[in-house]
PDB file of N, CA and C in Angstrom:
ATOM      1  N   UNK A   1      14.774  -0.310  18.023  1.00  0.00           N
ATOM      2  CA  UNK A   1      15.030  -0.397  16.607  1.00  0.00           C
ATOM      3  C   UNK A   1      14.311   0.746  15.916  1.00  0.00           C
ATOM      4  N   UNK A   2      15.337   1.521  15.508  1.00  0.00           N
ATOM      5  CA  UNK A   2      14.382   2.766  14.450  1.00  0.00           C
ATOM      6  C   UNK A   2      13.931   2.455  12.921  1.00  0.00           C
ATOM      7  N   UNK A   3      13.174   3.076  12.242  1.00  0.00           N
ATOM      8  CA  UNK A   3      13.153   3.080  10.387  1.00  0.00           C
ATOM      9  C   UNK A   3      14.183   4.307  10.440  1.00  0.00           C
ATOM     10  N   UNK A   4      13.848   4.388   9.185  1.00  0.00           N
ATOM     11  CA  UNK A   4      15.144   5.417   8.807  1.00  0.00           C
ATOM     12  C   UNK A   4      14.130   6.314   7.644  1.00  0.00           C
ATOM     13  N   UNK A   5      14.240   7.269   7.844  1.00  0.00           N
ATOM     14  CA  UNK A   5      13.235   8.090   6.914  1.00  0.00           C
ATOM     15  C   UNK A   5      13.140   7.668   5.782  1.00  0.00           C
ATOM     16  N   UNK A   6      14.004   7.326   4.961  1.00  0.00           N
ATOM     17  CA  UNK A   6      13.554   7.075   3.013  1.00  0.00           C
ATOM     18  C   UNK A   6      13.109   5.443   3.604  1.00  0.00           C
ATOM     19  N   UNK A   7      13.065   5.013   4.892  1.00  0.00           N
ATOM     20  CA  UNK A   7      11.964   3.321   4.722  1.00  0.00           C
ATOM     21  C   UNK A   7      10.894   3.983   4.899  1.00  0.00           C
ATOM     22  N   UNK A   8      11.083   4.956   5.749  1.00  0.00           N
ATOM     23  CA  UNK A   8       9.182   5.509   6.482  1.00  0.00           C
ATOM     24  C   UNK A   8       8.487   6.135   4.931  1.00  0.00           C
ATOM     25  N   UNK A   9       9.326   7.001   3.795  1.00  0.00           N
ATOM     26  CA  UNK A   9       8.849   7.459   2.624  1.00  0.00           C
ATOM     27  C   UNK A   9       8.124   6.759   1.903  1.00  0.00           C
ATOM     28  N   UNK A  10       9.559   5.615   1.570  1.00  0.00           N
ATOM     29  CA  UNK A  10       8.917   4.133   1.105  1.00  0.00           C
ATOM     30  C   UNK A  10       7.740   3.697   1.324  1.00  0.00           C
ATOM     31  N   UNK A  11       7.391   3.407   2.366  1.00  0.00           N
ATOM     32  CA  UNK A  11       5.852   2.756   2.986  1.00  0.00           C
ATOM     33  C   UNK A  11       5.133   3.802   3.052  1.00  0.00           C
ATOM     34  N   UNK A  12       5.381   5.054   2.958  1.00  0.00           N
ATOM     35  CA  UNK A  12       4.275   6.136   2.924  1.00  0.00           C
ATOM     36  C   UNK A  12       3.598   6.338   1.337  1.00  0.00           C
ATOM     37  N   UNK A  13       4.977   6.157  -0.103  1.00  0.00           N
ATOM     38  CA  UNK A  13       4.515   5.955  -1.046  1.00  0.00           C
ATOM     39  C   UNK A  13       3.943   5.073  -1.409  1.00  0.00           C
ATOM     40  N   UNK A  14       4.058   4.054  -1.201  1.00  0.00           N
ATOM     41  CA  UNK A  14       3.328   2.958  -1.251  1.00  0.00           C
ATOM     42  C   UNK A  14       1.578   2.808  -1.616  1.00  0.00           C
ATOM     43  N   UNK A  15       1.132   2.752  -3.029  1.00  0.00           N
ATOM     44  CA  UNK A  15      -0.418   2.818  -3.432  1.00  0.00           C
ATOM     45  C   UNK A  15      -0.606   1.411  -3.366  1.00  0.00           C
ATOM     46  N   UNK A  16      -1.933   1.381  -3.242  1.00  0.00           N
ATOM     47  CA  UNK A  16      -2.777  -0.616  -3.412  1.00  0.00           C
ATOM     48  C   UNK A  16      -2.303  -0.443  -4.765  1.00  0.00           C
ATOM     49  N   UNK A  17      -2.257   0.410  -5.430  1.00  0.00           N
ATOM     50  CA  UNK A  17      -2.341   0.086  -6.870  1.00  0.00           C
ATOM     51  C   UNK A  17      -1.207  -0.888  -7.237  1.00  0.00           C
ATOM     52  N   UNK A  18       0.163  -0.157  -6.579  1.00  0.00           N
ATOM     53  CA  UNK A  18       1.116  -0.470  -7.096  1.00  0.00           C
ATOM     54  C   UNK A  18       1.812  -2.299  -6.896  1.00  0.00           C
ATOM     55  N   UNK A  19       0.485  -2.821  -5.906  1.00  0.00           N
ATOM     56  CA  UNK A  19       0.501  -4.527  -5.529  1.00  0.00           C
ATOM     57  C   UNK A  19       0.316  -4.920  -6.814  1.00  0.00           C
ATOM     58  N   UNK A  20      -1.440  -3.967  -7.597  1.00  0.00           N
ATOM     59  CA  UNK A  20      -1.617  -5.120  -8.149  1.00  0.00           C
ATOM     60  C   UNK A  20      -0.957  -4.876  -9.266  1.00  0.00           C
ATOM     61  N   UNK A  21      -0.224  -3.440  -9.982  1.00  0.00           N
ATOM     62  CA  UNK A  21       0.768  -3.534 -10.998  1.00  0.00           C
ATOM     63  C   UNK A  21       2.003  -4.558 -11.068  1.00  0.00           C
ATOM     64  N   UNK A  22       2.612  -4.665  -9.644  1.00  0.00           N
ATOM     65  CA  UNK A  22       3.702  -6.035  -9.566  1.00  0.00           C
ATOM     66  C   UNK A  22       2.874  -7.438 -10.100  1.00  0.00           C
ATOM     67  N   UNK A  23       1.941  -7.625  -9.469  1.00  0.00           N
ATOM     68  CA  UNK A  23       1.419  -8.428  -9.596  1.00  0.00           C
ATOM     69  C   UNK A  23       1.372  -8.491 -11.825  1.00  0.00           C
ATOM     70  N   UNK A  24       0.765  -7.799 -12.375  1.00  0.00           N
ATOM     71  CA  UNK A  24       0.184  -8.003 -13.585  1.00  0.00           C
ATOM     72  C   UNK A  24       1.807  -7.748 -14.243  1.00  0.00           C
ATOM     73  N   UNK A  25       2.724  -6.853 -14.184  1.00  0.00           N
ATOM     74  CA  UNK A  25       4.058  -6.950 -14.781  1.00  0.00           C
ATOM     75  C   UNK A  25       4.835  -8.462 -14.514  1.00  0.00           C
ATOM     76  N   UNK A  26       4.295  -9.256 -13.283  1.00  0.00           N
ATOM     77  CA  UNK A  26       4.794 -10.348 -13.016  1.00  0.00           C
ATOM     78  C   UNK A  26       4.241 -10.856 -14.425  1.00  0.00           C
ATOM     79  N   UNK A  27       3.193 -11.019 -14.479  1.00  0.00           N
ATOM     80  CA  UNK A  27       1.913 -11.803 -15.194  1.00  0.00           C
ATOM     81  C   UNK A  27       2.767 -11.832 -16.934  1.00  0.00           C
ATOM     82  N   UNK A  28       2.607 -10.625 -16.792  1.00  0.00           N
ATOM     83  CA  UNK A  28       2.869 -10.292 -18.779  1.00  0.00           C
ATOM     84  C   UNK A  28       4.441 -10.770 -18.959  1.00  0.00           C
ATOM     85  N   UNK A  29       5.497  -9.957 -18.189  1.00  0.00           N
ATOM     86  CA  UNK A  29       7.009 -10.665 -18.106  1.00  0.00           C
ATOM     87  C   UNK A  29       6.931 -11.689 -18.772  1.00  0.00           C
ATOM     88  N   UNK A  30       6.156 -12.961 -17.947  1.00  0.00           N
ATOM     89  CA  UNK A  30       6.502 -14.389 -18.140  1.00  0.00           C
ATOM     90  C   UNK A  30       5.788 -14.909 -19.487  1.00  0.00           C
ATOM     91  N   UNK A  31       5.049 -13.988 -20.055  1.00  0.00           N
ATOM     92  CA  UNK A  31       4.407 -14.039 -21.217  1.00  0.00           C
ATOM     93  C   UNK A  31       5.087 -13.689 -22.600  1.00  0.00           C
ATOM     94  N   UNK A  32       5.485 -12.902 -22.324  1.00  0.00           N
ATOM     95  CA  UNK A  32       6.023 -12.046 -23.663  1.00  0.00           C
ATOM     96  C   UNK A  32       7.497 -12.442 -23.787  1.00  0.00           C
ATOM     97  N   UNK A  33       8.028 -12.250 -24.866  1.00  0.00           N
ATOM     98  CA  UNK A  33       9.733 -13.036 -25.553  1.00  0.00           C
ATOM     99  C   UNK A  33      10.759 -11.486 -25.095  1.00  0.00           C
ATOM    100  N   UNK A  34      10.301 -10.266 -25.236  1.00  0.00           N
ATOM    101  CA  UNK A  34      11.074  -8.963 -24.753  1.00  0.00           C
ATOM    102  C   UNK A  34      10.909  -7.908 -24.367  1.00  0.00           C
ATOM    103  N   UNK A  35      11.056  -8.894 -22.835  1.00  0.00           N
ATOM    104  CA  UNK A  35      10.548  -8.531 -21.403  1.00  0.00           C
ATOM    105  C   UNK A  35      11.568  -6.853 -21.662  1.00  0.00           C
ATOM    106  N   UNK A  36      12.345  -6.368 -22.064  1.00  0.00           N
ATOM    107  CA  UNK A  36      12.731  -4.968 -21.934  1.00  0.00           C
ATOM    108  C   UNK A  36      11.934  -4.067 -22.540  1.00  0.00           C
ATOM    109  N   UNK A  37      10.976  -4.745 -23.613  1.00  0.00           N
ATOM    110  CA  UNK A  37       9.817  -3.695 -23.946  1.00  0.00           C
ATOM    111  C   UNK A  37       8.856  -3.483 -23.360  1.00  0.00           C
ATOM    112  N   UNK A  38       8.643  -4.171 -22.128  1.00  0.00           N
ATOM    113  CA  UNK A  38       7.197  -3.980 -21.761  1.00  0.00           C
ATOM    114  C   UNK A  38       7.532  -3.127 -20.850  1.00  0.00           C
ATOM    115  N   UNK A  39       6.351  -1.965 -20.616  1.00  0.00           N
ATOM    116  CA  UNK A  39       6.355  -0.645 -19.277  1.00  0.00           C
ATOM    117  C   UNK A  39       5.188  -0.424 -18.940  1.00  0.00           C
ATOM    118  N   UNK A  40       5.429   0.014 -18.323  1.00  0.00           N
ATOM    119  CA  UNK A  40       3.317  -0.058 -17.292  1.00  0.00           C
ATOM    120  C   UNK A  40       3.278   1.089 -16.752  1.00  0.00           C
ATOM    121  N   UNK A  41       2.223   1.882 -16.820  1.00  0.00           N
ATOM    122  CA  UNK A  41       1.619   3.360 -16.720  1.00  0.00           C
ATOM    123  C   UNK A  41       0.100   3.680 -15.816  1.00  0.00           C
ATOM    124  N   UNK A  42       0.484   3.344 -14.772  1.00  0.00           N
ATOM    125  CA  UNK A  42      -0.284   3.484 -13.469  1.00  0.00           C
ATOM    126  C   UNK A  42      -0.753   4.903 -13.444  1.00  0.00           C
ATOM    127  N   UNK A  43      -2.175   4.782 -13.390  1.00  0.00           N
ATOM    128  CA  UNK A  43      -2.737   6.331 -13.318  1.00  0.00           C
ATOM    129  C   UNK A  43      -4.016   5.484 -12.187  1.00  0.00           C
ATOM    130  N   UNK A  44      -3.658   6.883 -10.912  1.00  0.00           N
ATOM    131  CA  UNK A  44      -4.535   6.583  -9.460  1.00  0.00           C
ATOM    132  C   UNK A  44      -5.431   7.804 -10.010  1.00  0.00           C
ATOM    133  N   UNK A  45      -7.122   7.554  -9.397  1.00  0.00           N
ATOM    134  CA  UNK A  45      -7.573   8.248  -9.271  1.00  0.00           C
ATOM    135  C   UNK A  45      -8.746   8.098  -8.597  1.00  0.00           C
ATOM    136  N   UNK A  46      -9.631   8.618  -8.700  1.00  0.00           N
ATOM    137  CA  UNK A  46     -10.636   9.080  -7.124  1.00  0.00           C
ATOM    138  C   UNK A  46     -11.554   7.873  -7.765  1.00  0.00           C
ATOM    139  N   UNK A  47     -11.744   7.690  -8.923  1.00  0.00           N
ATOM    140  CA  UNK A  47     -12.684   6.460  -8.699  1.00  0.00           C
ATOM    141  C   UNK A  47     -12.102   4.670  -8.817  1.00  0.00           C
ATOM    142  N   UNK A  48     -10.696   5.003  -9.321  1.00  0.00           N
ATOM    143  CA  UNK A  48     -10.084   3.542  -8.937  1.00  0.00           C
ATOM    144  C   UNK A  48      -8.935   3.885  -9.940  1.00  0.00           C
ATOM    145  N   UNK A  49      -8.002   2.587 -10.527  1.00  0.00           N
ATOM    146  CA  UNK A  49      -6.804   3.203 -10.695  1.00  0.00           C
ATOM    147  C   UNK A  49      -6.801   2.498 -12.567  1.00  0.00           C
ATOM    148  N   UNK A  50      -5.909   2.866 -13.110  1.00  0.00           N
ATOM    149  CA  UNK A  50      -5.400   2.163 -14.672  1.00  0.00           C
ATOM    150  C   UNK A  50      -4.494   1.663 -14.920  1.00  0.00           C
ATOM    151  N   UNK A  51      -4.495   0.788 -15.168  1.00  0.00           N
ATOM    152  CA  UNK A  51      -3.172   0.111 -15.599  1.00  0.00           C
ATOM    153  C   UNK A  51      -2.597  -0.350 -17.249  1.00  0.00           C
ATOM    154  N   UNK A  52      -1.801   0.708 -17.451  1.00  0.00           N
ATOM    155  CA  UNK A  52      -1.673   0.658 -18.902  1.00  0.00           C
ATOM    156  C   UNK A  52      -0.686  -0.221 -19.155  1.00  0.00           C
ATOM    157  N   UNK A  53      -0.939  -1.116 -20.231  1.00  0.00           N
ATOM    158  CA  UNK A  53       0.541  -2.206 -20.761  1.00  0.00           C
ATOM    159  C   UNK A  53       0.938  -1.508 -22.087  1.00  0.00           C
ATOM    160  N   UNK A  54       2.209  -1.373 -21.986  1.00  0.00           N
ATOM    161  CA  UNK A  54       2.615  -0.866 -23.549  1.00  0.00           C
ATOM    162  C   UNK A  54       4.007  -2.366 -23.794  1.00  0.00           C
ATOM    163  N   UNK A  55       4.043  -2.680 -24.905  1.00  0.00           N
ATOM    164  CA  UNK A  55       5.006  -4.125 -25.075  1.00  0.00           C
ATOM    165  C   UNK A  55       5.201  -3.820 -26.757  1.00  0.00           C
ATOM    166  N   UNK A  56       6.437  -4.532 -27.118  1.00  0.00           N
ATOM    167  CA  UNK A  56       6.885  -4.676 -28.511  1.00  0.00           C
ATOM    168  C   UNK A  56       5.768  -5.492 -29.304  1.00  0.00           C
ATOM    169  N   UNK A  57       5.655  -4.537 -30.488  1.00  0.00           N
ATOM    170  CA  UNK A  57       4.258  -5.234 -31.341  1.00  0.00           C
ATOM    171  C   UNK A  57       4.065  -6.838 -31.155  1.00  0.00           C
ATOM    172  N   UNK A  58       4.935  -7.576 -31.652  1.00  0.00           N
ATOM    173  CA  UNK A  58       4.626  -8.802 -31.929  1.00  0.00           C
ATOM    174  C   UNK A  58       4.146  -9.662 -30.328  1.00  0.00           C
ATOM    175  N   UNK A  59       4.587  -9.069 -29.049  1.00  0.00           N
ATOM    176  CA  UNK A  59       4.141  -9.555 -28.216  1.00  0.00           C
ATOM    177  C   UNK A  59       2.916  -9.559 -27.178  1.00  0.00           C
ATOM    178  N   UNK A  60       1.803  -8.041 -28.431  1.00  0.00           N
ATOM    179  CA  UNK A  60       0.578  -7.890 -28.162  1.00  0.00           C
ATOM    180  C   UNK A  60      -0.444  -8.973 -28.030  1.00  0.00           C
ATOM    181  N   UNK A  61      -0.067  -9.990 -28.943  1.00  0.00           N
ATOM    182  CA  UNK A  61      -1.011 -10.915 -29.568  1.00  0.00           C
ATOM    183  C   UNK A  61      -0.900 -11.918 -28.383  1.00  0.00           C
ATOM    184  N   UNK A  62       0.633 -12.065 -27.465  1.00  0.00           N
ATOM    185  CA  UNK A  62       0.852 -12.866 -26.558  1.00  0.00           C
ATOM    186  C   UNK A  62      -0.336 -12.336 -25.338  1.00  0.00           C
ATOM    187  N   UNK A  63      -0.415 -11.460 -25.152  1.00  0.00           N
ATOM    188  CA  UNK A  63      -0.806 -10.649 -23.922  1.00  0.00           C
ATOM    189  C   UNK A  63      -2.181 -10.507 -23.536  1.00  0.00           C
ATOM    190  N   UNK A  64      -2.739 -10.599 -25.395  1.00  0.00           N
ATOM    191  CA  UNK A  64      -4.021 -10.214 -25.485  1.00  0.00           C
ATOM    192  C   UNK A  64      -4.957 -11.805 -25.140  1.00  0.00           C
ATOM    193  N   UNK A  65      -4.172 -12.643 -26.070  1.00  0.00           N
ATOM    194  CA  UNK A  65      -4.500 -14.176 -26.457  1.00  0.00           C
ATOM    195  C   UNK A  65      -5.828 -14.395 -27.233  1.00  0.00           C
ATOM    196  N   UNK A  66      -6.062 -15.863 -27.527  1.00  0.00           N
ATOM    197  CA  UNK A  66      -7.061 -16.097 -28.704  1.00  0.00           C
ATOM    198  C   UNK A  66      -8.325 -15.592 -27.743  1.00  0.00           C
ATOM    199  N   UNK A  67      -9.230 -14.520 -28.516  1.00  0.00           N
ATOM    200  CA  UNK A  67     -10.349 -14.435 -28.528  1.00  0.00           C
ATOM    201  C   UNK A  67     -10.251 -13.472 -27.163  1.00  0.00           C
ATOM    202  N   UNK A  68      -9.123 -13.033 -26.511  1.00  0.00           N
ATOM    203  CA  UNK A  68      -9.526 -11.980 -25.680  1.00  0.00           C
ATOM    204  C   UNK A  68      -8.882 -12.872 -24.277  1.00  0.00           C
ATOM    205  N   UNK A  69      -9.155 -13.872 -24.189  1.00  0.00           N
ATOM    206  CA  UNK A  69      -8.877 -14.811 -22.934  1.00  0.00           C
ATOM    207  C   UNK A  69      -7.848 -14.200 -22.022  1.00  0.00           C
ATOM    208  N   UNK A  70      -6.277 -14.328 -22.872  1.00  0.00           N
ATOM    209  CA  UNK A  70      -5.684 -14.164 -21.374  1.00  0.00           C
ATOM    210  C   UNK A  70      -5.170 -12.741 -21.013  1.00  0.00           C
ATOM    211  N   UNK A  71      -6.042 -11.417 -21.525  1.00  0.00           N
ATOM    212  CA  UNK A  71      -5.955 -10.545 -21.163  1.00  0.00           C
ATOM    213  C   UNK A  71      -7.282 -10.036 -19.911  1.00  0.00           C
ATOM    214  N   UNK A  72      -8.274 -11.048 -20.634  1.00  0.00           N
ATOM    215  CA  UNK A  72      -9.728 -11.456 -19.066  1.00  0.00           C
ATOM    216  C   UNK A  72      -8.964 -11.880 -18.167  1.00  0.00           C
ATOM    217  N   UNK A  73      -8.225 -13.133 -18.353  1.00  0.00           N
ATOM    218  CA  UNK A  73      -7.595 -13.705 -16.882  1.00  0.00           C
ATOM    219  C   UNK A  73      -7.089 -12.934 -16.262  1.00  0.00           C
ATOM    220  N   UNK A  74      -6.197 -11.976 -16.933  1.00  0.00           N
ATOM    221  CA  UNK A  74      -5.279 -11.129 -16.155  1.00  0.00           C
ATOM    222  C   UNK A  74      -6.271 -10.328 -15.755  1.00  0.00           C
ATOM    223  N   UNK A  75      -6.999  -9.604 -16.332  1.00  0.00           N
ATOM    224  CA  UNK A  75      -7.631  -8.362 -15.591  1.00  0.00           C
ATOM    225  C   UNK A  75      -8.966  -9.087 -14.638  1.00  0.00           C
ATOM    226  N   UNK A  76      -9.253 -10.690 -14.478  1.00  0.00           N
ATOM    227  CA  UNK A  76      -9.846 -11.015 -13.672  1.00  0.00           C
ATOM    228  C   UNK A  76      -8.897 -10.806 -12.120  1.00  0.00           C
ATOM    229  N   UNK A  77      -7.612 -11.317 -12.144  1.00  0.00           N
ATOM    230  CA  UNK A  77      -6.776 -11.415 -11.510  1.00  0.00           C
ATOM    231  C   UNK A  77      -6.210 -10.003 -11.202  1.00  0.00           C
ATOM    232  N   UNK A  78      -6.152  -9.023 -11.850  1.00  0.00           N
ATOM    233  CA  UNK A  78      -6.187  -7.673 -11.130  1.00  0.00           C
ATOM    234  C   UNK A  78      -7.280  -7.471 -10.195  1.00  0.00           C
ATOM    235  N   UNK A  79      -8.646  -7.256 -11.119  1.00  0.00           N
ATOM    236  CA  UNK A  79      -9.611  -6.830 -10.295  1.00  0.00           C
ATOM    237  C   UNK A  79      -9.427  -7.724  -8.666  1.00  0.00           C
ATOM    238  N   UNK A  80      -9.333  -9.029  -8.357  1.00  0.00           N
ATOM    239  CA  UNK A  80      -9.606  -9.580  -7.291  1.00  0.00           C
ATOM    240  C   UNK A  80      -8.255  -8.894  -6.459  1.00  0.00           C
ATOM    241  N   UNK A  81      -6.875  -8.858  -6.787  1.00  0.00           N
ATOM    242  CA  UNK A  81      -6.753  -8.869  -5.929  1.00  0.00           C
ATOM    243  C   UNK A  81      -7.010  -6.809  -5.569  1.00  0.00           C
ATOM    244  N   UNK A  82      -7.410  -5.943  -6.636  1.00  0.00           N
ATOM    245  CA  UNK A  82      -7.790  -4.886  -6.103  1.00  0.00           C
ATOM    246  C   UNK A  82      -8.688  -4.254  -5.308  1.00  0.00           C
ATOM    247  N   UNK A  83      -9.675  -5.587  -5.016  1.00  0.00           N
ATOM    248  CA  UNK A  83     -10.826  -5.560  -4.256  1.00  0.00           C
ATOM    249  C   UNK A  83     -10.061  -6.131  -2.884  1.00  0.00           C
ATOM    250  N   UNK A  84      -9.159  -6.549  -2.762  1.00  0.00           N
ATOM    251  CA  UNK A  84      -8.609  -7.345  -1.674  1.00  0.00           C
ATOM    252  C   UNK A  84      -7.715  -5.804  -0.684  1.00  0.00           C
ATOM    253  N   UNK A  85      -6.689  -5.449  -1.664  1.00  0.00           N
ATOM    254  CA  UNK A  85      -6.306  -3.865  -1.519  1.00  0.00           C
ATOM    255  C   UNK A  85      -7.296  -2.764  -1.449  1.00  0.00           C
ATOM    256  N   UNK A  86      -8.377  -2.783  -1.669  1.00  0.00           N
ATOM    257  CA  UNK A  86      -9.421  -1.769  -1.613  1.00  0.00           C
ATOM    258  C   UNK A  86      -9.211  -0.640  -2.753  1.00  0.00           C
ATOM    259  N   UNK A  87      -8.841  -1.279  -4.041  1.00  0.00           N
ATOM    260  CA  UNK A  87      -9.042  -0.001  -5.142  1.00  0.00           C
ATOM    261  C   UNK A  87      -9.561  -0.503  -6.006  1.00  0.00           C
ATOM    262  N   UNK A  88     -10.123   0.229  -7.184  1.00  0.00           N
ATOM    263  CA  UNK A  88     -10.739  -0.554  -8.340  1.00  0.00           C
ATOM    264  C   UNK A  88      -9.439  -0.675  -9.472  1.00  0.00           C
ATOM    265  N   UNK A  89      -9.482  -1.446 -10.246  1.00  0.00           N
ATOM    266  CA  UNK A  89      -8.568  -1.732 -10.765  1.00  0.00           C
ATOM    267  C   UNK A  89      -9.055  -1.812 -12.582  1.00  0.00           C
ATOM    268  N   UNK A  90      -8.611  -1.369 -13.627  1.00  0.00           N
ATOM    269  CA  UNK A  90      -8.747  -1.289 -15.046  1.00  0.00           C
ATOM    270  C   UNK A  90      -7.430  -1.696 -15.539  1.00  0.00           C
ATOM    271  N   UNK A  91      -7.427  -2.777 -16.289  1.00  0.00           N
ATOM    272  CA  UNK A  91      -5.940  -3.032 -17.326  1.00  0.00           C
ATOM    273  C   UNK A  91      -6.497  -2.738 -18.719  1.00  0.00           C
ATOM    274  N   UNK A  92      -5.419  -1.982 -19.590  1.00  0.00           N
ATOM    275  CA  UNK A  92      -5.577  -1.688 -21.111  1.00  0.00           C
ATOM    276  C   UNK A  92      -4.346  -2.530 -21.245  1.00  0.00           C
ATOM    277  N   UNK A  93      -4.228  -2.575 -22.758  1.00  0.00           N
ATOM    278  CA  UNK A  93      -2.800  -2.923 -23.489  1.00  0.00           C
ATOM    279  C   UNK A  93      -3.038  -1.787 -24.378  1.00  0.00           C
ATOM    280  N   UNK A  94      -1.845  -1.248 -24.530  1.00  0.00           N
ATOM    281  CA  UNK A  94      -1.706  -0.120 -25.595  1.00  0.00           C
ATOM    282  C   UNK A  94      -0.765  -0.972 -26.622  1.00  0.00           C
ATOM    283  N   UNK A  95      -0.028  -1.913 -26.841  1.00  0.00           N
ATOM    284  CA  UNK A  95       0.674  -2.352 -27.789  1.00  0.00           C
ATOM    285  C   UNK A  95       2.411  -2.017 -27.510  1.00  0.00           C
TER     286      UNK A  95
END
């Protein structure tokens, strides 16, 4: 049984980062009312990686939650599983 070069690319592109971005676009999706506004802006670098949320205004407030909470959960839930993948992991919301 062979791969076929664009599978071998595939798994060669492949960053830890980009687990735990599925992972946190899973997260916000199910949060926010329009899921076509939200986009995520992955920046790798030598000391760990970023994960930027950009989403339609009114669904900042969803993302962020009262007092900060379920934007901690989420970026508790990045960080672990980026320690699991072996990268460091940072979430922003840009709005």
């Amino acid at each position: 049984m062979s791969v076929s070069e664009a599978e071998q690319d595939a798994v060669v592109e492949e960053m830890p980062s980009d687990k735990v971005a599925d992972l946190v676009e899973y997260i916000v999706c199910g949060l926010v009312d329009d899921e076509e506004a939200v986009s995520m802006d992955v920046t790798d670098g030598d000391d760990g990686s970023v994960i930027e949320i950009s989403c339609a205004e009114a669904d900042t407030g969803r993302i962020i939650g009262r007092r900060g909470r379920t934007i901690k959960a989420i970026r508790t839930l990045a960080r672990a599983l980026g320690q699991r993948v072996g990268t460091s992991i940072e979430v922003e919301v840009l709005g």
